[in-house]
C-alpha atoms as a PDB file:
ATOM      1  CA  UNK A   1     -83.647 -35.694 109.132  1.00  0.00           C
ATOM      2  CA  UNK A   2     -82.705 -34.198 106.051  1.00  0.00           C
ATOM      3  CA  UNK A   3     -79.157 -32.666 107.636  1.00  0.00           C
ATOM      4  CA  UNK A   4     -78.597 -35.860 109.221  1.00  0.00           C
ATOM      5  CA  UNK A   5     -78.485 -37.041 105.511  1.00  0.00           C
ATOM      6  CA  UNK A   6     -76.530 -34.695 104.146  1.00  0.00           C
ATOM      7  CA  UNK A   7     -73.833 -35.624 106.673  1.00  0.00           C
ATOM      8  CA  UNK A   8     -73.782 -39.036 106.438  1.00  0.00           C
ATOM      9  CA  UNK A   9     -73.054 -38.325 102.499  1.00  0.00           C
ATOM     10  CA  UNK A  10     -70.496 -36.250 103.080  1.00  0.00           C
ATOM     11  CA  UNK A  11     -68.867 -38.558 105.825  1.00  0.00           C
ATOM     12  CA  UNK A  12     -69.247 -41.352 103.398  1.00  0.00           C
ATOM     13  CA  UNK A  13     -67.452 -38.931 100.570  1.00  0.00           C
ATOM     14  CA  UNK A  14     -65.028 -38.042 102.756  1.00  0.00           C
ATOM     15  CA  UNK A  15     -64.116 -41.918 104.387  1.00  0.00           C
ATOM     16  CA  UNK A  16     -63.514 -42.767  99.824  1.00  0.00           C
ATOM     17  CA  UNK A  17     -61.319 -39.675  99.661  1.00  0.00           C
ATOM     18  CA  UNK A  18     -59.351 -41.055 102.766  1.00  0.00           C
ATOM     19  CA  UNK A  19     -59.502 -44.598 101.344  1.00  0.00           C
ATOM     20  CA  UNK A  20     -58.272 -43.079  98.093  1.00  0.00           C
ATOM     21  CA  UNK A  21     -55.182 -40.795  99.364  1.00  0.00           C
ATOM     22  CA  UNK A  22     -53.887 -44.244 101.994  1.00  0.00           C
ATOM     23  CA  UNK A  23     -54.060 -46.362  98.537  1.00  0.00           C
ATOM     24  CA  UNK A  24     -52.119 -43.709  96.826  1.00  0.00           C
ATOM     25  CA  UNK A  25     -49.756 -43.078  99.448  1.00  0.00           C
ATOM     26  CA  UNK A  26     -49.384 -47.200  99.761  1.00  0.00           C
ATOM     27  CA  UNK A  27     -48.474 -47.477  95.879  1.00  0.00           C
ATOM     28  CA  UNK A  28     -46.006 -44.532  95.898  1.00  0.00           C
ATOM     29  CA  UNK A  29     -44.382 -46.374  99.091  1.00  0.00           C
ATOM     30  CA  UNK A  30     -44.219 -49.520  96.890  1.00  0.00           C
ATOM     31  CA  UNK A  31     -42.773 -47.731  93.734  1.00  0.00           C
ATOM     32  CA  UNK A  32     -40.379 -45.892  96.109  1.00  0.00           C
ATOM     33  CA  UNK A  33     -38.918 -49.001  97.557  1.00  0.00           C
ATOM     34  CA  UNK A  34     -38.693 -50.920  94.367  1.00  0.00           C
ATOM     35  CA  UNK A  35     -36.788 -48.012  92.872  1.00  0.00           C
ATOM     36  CA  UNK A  36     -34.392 -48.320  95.921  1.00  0.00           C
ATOM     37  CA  UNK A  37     -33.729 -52.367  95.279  1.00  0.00           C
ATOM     38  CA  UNK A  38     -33.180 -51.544  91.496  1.00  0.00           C
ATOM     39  CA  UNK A  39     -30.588 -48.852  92.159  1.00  0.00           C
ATOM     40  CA  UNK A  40     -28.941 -51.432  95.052  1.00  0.00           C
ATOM     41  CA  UNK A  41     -28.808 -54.112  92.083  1.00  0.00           C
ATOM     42  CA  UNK A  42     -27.772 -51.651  89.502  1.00  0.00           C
ATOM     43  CA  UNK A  43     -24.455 -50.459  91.977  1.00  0.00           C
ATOM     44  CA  UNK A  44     -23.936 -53.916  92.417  1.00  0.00           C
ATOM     45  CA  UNK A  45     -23.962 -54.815  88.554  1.00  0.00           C
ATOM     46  CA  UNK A  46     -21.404 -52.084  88.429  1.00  0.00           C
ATOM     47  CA  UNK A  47     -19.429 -53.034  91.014  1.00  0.00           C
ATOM     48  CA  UNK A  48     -18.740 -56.616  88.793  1.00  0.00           C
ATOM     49  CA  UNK A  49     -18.374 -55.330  85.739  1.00  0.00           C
ATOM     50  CA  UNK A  50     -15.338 -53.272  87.653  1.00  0.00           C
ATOM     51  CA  UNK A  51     -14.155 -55.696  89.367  1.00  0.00           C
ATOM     52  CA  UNK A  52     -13.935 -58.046  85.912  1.00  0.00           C
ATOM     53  CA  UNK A  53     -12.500 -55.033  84.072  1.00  0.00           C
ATOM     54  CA  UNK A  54      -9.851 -54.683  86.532  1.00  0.00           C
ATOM     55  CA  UNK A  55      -9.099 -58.471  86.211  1.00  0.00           C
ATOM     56  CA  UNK A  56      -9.181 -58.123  82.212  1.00  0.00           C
ATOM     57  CA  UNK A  57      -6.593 -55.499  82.682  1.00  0.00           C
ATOM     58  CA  UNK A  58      -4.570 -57.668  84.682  1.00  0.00           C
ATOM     59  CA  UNK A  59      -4.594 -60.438  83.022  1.00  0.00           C
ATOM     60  CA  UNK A  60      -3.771 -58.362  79.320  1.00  0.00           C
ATOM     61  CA  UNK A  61      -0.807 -56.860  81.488  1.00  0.00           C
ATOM     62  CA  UNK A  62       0.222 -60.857  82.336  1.00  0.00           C
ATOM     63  CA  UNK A  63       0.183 -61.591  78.673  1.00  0.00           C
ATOM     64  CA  UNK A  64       1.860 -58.453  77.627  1.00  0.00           C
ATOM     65  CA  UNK A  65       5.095 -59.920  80.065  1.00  0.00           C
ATOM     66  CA  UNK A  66       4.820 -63.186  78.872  1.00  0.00           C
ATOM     67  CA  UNK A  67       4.998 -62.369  75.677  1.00  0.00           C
ATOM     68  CA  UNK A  68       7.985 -59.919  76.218  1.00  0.00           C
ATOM     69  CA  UNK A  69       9.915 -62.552  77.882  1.00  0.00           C
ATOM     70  CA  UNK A  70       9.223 -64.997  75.174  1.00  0.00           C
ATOM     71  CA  UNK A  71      11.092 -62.738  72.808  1.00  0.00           C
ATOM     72  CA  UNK A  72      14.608 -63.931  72.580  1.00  0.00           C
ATOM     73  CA  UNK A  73      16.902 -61.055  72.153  1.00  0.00           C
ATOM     74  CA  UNK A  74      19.034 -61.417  68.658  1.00  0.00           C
ATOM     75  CA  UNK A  75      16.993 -63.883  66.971  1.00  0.00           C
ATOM     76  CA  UNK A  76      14.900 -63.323  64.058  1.00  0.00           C
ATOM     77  CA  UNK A  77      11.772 -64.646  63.081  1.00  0.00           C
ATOM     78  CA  UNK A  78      13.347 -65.009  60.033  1.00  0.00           C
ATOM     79  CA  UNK A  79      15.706 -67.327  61.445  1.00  0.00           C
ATOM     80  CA  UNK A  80      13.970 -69.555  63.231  1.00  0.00           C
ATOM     81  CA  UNK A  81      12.765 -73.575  61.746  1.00  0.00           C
ATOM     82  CA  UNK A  82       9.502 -74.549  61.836  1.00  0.00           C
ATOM     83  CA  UNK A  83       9.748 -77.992  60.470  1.00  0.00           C
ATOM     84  CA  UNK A  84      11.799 -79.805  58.412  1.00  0.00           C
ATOM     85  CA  UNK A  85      11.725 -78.396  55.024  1.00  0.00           C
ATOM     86  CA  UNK A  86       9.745 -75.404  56.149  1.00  0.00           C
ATOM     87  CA  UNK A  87      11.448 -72.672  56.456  1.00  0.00           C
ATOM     88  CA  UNK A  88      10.152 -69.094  56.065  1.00  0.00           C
ATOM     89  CA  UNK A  89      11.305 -66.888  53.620  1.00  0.00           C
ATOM     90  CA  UNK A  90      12.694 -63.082  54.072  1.00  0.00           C
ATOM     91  CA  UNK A  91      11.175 -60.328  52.462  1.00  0.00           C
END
């Protein structure tokens, strides 16, 4: 009677330590895959912020021509009228 004690404690011990390592095992599994999603985000947050810095650098390259076509070849800035009576002075 006694053994038959003894055993059902240690089955009982043994059944927590089971319960115990499937519980730790589940919340490693969970950590593990919410680690995955963040990196998937991260990589896609990336991803944008390349994309827009690749537009950015476009877009600074179309203002950069613009700009150099705007600029008349031969005329000074000291040249041109702004308004009537306001004219700008050389230096």
């Amino acid at each position: 009677m006694k053994k038959k004690l003894i055993k059902q404690r240690y089955d009982a011990f043994l059944f927590f330590v089971l319960v115990g390592l499937i519980l730790i095992a589940a919340i490693v599994t969970v950590q593990q895959i919410r680690i995955i999603q963040f990196n998937e985000r991260l990589s896609s947050i990336e991803d944008s912020v390349g994309r827009i810095e690749s537009g950015i650098g476009g877009l600074v390259g179309t203002v950069e021509r613009y700009e150099k076509a705007l600029d008349l070849p031969g005329v000074d800035d000291e040249k041109i009228e702004v308004g009537v009576g306001d004219r700008r002075e050389g230096k």
